[in-house]
PDB file of N, CA and C in Angstrom:
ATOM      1  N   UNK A   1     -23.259  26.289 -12.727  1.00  0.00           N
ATOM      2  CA  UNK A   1     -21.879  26.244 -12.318  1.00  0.00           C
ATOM      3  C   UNK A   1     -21.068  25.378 -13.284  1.00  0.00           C
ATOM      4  N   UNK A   2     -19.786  26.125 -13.824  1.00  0.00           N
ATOM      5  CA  UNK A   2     -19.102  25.073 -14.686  1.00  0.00           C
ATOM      6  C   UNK A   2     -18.051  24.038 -13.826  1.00  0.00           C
ATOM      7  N   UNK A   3     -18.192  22.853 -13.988  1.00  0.00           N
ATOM      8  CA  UNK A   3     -17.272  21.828 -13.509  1.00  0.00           C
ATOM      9  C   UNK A   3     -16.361  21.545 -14.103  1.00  0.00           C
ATOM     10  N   UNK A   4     -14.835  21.388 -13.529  1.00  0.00           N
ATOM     11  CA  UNK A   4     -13.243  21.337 -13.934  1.00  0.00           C
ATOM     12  C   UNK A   4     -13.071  19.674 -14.066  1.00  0.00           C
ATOM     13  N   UNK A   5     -12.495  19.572 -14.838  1.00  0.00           N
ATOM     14  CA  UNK A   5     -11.832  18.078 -15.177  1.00  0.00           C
ATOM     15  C   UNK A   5     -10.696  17.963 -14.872  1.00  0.00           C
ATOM     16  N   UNK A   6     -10.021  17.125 -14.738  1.00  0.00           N
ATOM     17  CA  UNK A   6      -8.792  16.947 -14.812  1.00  0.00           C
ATOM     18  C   UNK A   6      -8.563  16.205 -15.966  1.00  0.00           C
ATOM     19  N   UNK A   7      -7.075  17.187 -16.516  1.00  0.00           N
ATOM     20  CA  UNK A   7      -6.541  16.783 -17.648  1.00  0.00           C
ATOM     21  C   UNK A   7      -5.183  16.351 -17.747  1.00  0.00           C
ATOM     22  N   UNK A   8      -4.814  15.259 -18.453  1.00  0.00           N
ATOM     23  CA  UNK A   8      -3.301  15.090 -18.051  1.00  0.00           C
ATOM     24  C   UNK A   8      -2.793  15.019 -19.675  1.00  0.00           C
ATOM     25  N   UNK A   9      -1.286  15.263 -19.320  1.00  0.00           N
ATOM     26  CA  UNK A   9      -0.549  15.450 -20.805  1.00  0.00           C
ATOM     27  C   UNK A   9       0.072  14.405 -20.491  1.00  0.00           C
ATOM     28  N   UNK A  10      -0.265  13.653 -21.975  1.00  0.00           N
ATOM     29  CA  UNK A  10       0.339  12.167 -22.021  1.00  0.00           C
ATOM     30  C   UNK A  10      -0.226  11.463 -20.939  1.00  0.00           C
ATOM     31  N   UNK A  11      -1.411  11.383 -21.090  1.00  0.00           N
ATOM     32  CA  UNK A  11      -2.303  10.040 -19.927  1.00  0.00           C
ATOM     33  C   UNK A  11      -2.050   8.504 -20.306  1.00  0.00           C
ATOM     34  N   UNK A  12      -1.582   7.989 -19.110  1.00  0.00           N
ATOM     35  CA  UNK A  12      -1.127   6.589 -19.320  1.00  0.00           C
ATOM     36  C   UNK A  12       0.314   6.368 -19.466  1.00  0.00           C
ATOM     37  N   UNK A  13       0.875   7.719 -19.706  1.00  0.00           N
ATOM     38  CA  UNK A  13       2.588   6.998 -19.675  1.00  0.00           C
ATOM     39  C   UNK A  13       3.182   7.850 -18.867  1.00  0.00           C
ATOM     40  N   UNK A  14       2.414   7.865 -17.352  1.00  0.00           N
ATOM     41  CA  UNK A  14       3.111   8.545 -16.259  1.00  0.00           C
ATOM     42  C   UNK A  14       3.769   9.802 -15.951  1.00  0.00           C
ATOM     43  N   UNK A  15       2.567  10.619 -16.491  1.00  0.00           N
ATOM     44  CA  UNK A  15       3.499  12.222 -16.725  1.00  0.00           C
ATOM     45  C   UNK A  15       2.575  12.733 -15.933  1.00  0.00           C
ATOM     46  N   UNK A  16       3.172  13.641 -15.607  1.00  0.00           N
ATOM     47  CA  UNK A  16       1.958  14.633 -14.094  1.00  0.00           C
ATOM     48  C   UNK A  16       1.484  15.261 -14.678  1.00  0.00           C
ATOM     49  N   UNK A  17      -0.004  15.076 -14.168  1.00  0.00           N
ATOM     50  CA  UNK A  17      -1.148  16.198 -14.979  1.00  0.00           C
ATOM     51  C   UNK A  17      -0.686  17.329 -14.408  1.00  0.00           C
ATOM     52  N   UNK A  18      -0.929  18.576 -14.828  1.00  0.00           N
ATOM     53  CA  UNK A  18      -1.019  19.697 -14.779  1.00  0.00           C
ATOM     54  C   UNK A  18      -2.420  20.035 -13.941  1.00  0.00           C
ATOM     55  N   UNK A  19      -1.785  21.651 -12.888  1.00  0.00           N
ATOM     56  CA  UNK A  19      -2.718  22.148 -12.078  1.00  0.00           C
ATOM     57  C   UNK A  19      -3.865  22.535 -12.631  1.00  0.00           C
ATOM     58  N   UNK A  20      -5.299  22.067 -12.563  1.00  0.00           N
ATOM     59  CA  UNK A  20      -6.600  22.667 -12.545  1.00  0.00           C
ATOM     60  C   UNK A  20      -6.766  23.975 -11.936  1.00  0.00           C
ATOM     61  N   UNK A  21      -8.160  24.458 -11.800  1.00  0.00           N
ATOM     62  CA  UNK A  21      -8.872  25.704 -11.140  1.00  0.00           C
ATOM     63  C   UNK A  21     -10.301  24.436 -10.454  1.00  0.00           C
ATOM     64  N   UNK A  22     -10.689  24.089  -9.240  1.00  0.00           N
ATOM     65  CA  UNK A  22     -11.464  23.974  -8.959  1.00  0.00           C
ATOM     66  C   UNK A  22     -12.656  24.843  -8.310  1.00  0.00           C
ATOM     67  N   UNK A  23     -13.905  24.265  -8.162  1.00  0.00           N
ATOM     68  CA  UNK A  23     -14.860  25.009  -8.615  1.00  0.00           C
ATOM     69  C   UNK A  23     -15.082  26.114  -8.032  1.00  0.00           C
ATOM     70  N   UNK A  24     -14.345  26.715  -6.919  1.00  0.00           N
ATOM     71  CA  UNK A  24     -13.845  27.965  -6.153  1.00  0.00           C
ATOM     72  C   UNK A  24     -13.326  28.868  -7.119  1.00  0.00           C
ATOM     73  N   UNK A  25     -12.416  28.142  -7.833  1.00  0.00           N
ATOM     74  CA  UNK A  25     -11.192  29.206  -8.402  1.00  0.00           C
ATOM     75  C   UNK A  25      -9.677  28.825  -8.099  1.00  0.00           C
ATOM     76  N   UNK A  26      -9.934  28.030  -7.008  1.00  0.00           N
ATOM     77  CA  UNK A  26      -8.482  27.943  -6.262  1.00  0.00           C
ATOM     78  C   UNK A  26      -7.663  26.686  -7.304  1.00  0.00           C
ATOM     79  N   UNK A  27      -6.182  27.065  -7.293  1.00  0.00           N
ATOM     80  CA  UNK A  27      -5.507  26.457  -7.936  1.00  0.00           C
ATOM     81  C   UNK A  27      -5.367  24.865  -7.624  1.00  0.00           C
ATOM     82  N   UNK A  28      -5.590  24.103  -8.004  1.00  0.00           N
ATOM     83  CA  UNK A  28      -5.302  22.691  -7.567  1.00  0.00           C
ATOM     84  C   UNK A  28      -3.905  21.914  -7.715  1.00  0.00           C
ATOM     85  N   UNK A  29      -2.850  22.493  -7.738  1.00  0.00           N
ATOM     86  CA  UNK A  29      -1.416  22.006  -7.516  1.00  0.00           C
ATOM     87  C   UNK A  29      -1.253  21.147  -6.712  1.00  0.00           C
ATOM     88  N   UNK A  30      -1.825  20.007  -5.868  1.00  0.00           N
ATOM     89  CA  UNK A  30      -1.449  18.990  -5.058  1.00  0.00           C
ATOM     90  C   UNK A  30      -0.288  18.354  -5.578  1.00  0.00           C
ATOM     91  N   UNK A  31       0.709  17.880  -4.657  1.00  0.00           N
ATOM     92  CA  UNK A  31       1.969  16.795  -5.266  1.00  0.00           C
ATOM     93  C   UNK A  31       1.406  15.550  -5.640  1.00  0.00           C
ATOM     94  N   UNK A  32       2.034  15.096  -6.665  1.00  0.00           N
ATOM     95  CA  UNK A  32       1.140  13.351  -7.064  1.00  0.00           C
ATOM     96  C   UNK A  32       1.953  12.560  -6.421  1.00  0.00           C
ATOM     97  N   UNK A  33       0.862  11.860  -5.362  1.00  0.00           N
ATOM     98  CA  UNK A  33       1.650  11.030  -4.312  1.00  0.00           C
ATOM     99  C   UNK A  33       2.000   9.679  -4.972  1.00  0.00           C
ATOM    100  N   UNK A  34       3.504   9.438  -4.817  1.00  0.00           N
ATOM    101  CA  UNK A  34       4.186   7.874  -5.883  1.00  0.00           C
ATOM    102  C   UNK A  34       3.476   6.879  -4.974  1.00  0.00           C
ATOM    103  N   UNK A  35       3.224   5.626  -5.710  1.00  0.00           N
ATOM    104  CA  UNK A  35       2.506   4.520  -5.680  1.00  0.00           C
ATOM    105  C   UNK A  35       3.679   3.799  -4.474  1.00  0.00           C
ATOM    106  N   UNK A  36       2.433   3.168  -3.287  1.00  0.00           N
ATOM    107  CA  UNK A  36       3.554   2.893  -1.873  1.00  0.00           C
ATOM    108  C   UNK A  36       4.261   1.431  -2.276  1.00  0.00           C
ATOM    109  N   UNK A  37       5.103   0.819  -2.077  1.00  0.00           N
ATOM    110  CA  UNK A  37       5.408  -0.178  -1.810  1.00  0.00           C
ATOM    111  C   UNK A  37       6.294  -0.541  -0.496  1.00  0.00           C
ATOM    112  N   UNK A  38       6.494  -1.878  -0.231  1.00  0.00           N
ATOM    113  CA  UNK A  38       7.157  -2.514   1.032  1.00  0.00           C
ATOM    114  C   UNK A  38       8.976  -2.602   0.847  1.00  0.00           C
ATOM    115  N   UNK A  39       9.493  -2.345   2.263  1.00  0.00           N
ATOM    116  CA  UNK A  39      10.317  -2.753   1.440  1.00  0.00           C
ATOM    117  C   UNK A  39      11.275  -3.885   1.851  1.00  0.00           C
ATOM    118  N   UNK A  40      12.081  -4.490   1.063  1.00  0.00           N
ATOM    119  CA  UNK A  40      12.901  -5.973   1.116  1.00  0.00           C
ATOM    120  C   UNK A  40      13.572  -6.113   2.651  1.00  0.00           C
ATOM    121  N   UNK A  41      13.821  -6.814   3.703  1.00  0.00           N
ATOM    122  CA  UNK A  41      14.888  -7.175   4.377  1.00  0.00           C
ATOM    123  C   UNK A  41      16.071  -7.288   3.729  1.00  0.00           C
ATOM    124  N   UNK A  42      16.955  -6.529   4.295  1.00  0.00           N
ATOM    125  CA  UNK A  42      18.585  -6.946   3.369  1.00  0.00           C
ATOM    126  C   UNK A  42      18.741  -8.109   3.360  1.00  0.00           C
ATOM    127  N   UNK A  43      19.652  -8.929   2.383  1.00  0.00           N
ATOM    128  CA  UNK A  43      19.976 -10.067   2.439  1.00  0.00           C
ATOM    129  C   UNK A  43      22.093  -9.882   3.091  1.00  0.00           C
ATOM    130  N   UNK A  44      21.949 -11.810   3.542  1.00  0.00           N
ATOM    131  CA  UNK A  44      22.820 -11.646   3.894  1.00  0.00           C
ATOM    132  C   UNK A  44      24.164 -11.291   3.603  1.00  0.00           C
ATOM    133  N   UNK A  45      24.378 -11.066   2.311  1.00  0.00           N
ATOM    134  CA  UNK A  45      25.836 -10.221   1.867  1.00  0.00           C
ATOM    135  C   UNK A  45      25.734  -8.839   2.285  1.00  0.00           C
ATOM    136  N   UNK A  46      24.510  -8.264   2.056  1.00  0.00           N
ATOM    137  CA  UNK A  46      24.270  -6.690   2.729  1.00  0.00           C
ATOM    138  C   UNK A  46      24.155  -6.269   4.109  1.00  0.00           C
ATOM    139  N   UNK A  47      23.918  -7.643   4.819  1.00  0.00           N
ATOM    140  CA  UNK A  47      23.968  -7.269   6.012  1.00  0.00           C
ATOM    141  C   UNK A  47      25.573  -6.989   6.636  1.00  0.00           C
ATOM    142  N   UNK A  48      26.495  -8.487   5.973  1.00  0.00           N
ATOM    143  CA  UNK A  48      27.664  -8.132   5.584  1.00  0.00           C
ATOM    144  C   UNK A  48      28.650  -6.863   5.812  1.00  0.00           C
ATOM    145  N   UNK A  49      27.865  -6.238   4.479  1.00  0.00           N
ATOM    146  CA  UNK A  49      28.679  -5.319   3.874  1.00  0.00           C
ATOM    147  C   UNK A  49      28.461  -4.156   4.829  1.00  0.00           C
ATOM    148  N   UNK A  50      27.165  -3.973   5.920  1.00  0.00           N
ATOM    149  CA  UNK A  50      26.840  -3.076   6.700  1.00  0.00           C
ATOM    150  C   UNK A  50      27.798  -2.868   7.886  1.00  0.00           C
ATOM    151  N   UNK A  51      27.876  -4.003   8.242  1.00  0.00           N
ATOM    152  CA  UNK A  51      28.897  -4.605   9.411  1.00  0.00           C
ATOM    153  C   UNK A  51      29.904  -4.234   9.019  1.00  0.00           C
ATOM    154  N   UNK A  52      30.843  -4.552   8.046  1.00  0.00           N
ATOM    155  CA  UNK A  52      31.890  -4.126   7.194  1.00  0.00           C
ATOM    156  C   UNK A  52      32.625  -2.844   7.336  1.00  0.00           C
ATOM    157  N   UNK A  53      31.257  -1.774   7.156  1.00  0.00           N
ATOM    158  CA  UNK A  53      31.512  -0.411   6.631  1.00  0.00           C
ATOM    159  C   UNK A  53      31.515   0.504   7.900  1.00  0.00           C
ATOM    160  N   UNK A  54      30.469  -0.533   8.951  1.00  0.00           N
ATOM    161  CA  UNK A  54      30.032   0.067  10.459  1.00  0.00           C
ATOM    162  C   UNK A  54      31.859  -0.122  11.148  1.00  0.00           C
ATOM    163  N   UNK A  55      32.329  -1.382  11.222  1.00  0.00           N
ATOM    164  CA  UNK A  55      33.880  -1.133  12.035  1.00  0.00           C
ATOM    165  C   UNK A  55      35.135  -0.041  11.105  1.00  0.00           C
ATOM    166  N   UNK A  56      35.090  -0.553   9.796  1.00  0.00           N
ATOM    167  CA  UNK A  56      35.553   0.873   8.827  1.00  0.00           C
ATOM    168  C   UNK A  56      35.480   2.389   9.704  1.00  0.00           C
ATOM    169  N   UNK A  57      34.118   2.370   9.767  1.00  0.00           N
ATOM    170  CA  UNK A  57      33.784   3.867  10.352  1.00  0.00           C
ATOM    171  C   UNK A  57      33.978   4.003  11.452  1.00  0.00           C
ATOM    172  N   UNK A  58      33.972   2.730  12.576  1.00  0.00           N
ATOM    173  CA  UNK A  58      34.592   3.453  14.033  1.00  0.00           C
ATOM    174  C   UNK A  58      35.805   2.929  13.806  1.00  0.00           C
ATOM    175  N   UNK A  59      36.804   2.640  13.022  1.00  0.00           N
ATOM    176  CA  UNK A  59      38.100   2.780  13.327  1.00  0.00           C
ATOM    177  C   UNK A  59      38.804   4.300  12.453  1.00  0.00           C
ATOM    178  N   UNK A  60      37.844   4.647  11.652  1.00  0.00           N
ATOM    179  CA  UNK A  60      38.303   5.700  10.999  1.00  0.00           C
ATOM    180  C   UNK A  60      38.213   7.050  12.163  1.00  0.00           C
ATOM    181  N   UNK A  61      36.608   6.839  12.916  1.00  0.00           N
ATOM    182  CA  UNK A  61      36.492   7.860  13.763  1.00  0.00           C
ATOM    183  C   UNK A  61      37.551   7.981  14.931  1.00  0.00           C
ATOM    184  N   UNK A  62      37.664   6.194  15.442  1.00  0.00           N
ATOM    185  CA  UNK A  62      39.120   6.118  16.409  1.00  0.00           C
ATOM    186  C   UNK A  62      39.855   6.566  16.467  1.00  0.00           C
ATOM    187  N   UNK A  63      40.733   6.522  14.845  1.00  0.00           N
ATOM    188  CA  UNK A  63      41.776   7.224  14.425  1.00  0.00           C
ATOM    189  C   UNK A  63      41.725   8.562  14.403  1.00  0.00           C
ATOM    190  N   UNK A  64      41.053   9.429  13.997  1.00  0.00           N
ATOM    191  CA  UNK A  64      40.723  10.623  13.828  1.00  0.00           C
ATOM    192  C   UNK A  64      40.693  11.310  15.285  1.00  0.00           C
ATOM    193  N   UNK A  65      40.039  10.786  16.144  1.00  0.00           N
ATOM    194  CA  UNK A  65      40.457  10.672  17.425  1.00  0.00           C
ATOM    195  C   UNK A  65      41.653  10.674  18.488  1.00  0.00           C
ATOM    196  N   UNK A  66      42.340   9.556  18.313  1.00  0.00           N
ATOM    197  CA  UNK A  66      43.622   9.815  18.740  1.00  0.00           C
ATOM    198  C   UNK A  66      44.466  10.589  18.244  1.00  0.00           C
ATOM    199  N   UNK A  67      44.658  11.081  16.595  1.00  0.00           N
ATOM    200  CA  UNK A  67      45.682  12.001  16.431  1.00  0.00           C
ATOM    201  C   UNK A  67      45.361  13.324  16.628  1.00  0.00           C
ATOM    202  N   UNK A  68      43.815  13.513  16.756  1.00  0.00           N
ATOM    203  CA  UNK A  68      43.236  15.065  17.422  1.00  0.00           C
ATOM    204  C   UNK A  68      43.795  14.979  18.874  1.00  0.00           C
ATOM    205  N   UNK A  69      43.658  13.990  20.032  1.00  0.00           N
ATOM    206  CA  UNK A  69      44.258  14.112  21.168  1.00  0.00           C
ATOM    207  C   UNK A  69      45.772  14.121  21.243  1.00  0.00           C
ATOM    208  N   UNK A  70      46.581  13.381  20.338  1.00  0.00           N
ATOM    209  CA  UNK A  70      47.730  13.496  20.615  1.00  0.00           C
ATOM    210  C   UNK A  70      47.963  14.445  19.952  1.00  0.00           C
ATOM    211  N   UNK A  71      48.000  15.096  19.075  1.00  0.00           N
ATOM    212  CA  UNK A  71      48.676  16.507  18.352  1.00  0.00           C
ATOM    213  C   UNK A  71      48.436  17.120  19.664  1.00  0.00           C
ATOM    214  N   UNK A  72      47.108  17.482  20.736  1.00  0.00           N
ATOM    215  CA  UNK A  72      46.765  18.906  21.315  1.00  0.00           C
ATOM    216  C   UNK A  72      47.231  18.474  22.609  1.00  0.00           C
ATOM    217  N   UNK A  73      48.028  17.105  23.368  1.00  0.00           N
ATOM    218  CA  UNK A  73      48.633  17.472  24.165  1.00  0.00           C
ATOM    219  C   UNK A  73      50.169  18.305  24.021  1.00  0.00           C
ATOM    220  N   UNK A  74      50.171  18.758  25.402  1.00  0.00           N
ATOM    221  CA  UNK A  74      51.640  19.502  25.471  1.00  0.00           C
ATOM    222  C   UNK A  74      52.524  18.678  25.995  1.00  0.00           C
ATOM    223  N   UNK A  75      53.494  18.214  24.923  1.00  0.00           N
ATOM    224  CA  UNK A  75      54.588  17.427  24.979  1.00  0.00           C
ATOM    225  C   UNK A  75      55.634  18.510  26.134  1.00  0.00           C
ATOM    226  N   UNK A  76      56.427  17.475  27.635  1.00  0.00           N
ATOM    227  CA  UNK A  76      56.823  18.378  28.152  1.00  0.00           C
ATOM    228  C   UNK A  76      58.160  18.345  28.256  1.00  0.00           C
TER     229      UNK A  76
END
């Protein structure tokens, strides 16, 4: 039985090997899963800026709001 290697183009400077044939035949295309890391707690200017953008957005939705209700009442 002949055994498949894996071969990569440009090994070592992070380029995706290319699909094999393993020893079935079947194509070996798996996705190359990226390396996991953790991630940071915002710091406090970002928490900030979250807060910031969060009342921004319910006064924008507010607004958007009241002039949808007042345009569609019937003024009498």
């Amino acid at each position: 039985m002949r055994k498949c290697h894996v071969r990569f183009l440009g090994e070592g400077r992070g380029v995706i090997p290319k699909p094999y044939p393993t020893e079935g035949g079947l194509l070996n295309n798996f996705a190359v899963e990226p390396k996991m890391y953790k991630a940071e707690p915002p710091t406090k200017a970002q928490q900030r800026n979250y807060l910031v953008l969060g009342v921004l957005a319910a006064l924008l939705i507010g607004g958007l709001l009241y002039v949808a209700f007042s345009v569609s009442t019937k003024v009498s």
